[in-house]
Protein backbone atom coordinates (compact mmCIF):
# COMPACT_ATOMS: atom_id res chain seq x y z
CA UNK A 1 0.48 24.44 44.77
CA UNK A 2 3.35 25.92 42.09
CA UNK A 3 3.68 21.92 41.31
CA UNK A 4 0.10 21.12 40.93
CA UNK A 5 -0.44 24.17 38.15
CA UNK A 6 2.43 22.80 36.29
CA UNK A 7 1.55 19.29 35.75
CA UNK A 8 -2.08 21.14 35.02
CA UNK A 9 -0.04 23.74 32.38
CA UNK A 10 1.63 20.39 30.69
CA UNK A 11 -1.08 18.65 30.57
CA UNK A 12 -3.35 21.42 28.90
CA UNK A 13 -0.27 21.74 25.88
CA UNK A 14 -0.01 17.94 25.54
CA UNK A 15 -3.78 17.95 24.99
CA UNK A 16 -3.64 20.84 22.61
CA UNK A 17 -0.65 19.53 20.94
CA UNK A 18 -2.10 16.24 20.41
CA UNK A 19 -5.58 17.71 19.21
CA UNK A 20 -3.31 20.19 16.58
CA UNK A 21 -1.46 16.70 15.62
CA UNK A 22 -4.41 14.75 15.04
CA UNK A 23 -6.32 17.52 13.12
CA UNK A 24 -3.30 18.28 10.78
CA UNK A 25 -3.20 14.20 10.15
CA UNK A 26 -6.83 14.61 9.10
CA UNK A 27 -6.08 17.48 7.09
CA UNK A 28 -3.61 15.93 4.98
CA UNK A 29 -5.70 12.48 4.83
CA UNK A 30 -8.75 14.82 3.10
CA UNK A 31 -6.14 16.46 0.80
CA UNK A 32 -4.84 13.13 -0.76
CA UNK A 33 -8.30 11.09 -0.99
CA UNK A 34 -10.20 15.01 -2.24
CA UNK A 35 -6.38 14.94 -4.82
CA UNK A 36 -7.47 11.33 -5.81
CA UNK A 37 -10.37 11.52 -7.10
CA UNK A 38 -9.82 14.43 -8.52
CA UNK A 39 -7.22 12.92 -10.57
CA UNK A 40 -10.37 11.22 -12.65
CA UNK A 41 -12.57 14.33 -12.80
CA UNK A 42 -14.37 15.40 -15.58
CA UNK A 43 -12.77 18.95 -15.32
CA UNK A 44 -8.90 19.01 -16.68
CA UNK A 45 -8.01 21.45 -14.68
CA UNK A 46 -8.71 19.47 -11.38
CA UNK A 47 -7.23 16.41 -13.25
CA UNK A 48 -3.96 18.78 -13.60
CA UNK A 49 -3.70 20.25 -10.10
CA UNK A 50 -4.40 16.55 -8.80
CA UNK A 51 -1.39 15.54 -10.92
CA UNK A 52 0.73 18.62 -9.10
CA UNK A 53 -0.19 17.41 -5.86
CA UNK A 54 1.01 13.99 -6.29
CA UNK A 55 3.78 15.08 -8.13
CA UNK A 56 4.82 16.37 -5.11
CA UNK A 57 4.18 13.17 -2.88
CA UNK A 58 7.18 10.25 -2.26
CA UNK A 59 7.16 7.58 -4.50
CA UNK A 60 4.64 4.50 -3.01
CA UNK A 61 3.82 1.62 -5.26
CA UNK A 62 0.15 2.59 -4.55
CA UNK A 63 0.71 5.89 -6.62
CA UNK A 64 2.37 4.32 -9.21
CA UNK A 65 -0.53 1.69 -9.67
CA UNK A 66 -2.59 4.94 -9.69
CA UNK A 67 -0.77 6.81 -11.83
CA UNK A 68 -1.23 3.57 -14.35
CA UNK A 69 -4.63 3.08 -14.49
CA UNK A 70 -4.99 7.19 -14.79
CA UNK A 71 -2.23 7.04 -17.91
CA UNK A 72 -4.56 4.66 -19.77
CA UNK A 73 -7.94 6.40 -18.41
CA UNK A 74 -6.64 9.77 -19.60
CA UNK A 75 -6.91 11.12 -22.88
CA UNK A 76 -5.54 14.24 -22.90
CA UNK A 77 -2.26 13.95 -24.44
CA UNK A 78 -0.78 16.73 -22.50
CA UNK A 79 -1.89 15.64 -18.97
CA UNK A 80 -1.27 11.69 -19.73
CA UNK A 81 2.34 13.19 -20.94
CA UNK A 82 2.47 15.03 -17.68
CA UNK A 83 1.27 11.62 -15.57
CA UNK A 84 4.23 9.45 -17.57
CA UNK A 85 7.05 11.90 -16.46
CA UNK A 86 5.57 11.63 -12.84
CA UNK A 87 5.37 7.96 -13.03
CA UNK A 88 8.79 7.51 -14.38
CA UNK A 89 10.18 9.43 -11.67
CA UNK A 90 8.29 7.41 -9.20
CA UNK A 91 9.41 3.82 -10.97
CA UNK A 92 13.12 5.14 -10.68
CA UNK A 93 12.60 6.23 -6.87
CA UNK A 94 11.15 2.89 -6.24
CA UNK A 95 13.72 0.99 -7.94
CA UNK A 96 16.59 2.75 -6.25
CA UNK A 97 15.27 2.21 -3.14
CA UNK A 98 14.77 -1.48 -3.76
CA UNK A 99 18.38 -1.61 -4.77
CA UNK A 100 19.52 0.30 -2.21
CA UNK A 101 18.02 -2.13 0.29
CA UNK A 102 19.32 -4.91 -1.35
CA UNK A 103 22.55 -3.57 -0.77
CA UNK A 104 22.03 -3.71 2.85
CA UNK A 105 20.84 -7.29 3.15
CA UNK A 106 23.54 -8.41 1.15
């Protein structure tokens, strides 16, 4: 009986834990597509906290290619300014990484 209510007590928490896991993947899946196009919103100030957000992301060649075709979308000199330092930092990442994985395979 004491066994039984156990395997029934882990199974309930994987269950939950797994529902909180898949939720929170969801979550952040919203946040970077709602952060996206945001980034080409009519509104600067959504344009700027999309920048932020991203800012804040790893470096993926996906985001620099975004952060490209924003740079020459974007007129704004302050926010294309702000988009250049992120991208730069993001080139640099990439690029170290590369090298650093060369330096493994060689």
């Amino acid at each position: 009986m004491r066994h039984s209510r156990l395997i029934r007590t882990t199974g309930l928490v994987l269950l939950t834990l797994g529902t909180v896991v898949g939720l929170g993947i969801l979550v952040v899946r919203d946040q970077i597509s709602r952060h996206r196009r945001n980034l080409f919103s009519t509104l600067a100030r959504q344009r700027l906290a999309a920048l932020g957000y991203i800012a804040r992301l790893d470096a993926s060649i996906d985001l620099v290619q975004l952060l490209r075709d924003y740079i020459a979308w974007e007129q704004r000199v302050l926010l294309r300014r702000r988009a250049q330092q992120i991208l730069g930092r993001m080139e640099r990442e990439l690029h170290e990484s590369a090298g650093q994985r060369a330096g493994i395979a060689g």
